[in-house]
Structure formats: structure tokens, C-alpha cells
C-alpha atoms as a PDB file:
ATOM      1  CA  UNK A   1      93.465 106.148 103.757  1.00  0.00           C
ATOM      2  CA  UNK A   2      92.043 102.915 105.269  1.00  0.00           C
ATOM      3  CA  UNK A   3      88.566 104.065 104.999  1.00  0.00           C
ATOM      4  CA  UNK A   4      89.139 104.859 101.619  1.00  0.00           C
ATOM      5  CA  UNK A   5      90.375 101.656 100.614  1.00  0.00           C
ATOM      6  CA  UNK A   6      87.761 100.125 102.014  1.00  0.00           C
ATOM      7  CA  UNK A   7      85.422 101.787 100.795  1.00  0.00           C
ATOM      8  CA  UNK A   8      86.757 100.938  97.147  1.00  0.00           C
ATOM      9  CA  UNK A   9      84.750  97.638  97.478  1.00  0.00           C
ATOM     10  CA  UNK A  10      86.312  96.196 100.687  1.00  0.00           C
ATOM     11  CA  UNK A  11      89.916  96.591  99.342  1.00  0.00           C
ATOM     12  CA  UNK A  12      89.127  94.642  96.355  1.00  0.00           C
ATOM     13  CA  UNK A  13      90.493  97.302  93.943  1.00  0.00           C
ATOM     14  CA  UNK A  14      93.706  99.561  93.384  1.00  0.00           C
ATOM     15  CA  UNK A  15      93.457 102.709  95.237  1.00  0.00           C
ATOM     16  CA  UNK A  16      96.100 105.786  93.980  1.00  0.00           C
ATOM     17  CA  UNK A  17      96.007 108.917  95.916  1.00  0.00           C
ATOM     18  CA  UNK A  18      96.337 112.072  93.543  1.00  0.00           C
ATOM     19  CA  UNK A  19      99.304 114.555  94.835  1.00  0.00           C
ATOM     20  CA  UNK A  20      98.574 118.168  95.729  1.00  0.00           C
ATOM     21  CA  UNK A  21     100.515 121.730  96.137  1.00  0.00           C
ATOM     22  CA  UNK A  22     104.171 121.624  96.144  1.00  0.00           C
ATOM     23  CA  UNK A  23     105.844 120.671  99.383  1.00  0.00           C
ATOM     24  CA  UNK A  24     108.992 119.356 100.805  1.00  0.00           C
ATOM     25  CA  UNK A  25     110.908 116.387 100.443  1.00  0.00           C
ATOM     26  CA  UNK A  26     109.973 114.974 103.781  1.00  0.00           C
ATOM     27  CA  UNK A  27     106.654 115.660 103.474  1.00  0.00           C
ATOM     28  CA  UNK A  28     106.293 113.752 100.175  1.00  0.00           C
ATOM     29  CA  UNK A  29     108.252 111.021 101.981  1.00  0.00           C
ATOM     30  CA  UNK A  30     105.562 111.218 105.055  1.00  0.00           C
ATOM     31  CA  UNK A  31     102.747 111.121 102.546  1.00  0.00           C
ATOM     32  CA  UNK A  32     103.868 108.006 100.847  1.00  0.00           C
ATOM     33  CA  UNK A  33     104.185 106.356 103.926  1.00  0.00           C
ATOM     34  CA  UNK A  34     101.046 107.190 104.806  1.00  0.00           C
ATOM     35  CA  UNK A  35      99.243 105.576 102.017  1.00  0.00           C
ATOM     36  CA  UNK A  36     101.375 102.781 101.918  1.00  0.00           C
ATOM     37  CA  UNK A  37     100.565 102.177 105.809  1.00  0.00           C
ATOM     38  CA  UNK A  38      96.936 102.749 105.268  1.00  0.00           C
ATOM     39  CA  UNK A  39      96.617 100.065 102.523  1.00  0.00           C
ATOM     40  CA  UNK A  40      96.829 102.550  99.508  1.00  0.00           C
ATOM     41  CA  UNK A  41      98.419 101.271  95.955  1.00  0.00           C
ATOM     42  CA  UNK A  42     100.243 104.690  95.270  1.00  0.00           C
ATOM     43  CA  UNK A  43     100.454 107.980  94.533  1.00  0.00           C
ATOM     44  CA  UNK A  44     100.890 110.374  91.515  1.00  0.00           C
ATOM     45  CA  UNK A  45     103.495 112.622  91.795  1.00  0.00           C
ATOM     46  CA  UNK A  46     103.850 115.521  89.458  1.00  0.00           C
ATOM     47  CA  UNK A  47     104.600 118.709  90.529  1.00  0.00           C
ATOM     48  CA  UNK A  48     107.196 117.484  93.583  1.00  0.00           C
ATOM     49  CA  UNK A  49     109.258 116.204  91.097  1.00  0.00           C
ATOM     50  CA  UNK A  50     108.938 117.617  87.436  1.00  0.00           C
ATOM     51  CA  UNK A  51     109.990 121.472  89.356  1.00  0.00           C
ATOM     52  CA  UNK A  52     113.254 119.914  90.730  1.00  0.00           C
ATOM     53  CA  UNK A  53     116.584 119.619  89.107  1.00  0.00           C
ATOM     54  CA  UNK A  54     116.573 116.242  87.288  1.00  0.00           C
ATOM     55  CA  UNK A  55     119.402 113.824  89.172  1.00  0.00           C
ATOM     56  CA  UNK A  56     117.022 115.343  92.593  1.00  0.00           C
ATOM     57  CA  UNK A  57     113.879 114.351  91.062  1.00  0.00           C
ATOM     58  CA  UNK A  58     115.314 110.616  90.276  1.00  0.00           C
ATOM     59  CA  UNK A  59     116.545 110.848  93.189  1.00  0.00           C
ATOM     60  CA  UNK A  60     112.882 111.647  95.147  1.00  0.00           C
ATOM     61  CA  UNK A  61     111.544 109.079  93.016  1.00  0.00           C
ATOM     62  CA  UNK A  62     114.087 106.608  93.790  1.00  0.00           C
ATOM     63  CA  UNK A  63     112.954 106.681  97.715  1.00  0.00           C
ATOM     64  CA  UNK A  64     108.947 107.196  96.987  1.00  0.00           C
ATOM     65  CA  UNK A  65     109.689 103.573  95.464  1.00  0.00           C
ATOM     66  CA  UNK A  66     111.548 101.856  98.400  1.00  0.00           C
ATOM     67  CA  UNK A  67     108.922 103.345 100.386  1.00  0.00           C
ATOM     68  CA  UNK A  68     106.242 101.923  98.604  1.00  0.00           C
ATOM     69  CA  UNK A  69     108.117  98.204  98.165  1.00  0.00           C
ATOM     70  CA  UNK A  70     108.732  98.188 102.178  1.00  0.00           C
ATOM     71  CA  UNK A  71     112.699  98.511 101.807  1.00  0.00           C
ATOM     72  CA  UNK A  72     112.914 102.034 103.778  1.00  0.00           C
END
């Protein structure tokens, strides 16, 4: 991730990491953490939350936010 963002003219730009295959909850936890400690922007999720039940998915997207804003 932190070659990537520098990469993206020394940081000087937004940098959003595309989601993949289905996975876990942790896992899309770990992955936004990941980004967010490597200096990445974000991350779209699609899959990992449109295929769960709806007060779940709000709920996922609820924590992939604090993770992102440094609250968790």
C-alpha cells in the first residue's frame, strides 16, 4: 500500500483500493486497516456488503468507517 501511494505522485493524490472475492468480516476489517495504515484514502466495497442482510451490511459499513477516521 505505501509503495502504491507513493507511487501515485509522491502521495500527492487520492489512492482507493478496489475490493475483491467475498470474504469475512474480519478480513474486510484487516484489509481496511491495512490501507488506512499504509497511507491509502479507501476502499470500495461491494460485494462484502450488498450479499449480507441489510441492518449487517450497515452495520460492516458502520466499522469500515471508524476504521478509516482512526476511532477503532
Amino acid at each position: 500500500v505505501k509503495h502504491v501511494v507513493q507511487s501515485s505522485f509522491a502521495g500527492r493524490r487520492i489512492v482507493v483500493f478496489s475490493g475483491g472475492a467475498a470474504k469475512g468480516s474480519d478480513a474486510v476489517y484487516q484489509d481496511a486497516r491495512d490501507i488506512r495504515d499504509g497511507g491509502g484514502n479507501g476502499s470500495i466495497i461491494g460485494r462484502n456488503t450488498f450479499q449480507r442482510p441489510r441492518a449487517e451490511a450497515l452495520e460492516m459499513l458502520a466499522k469500515i468507517v471508524s476504521i478509516y477516521k482512526n476511532e477503532e
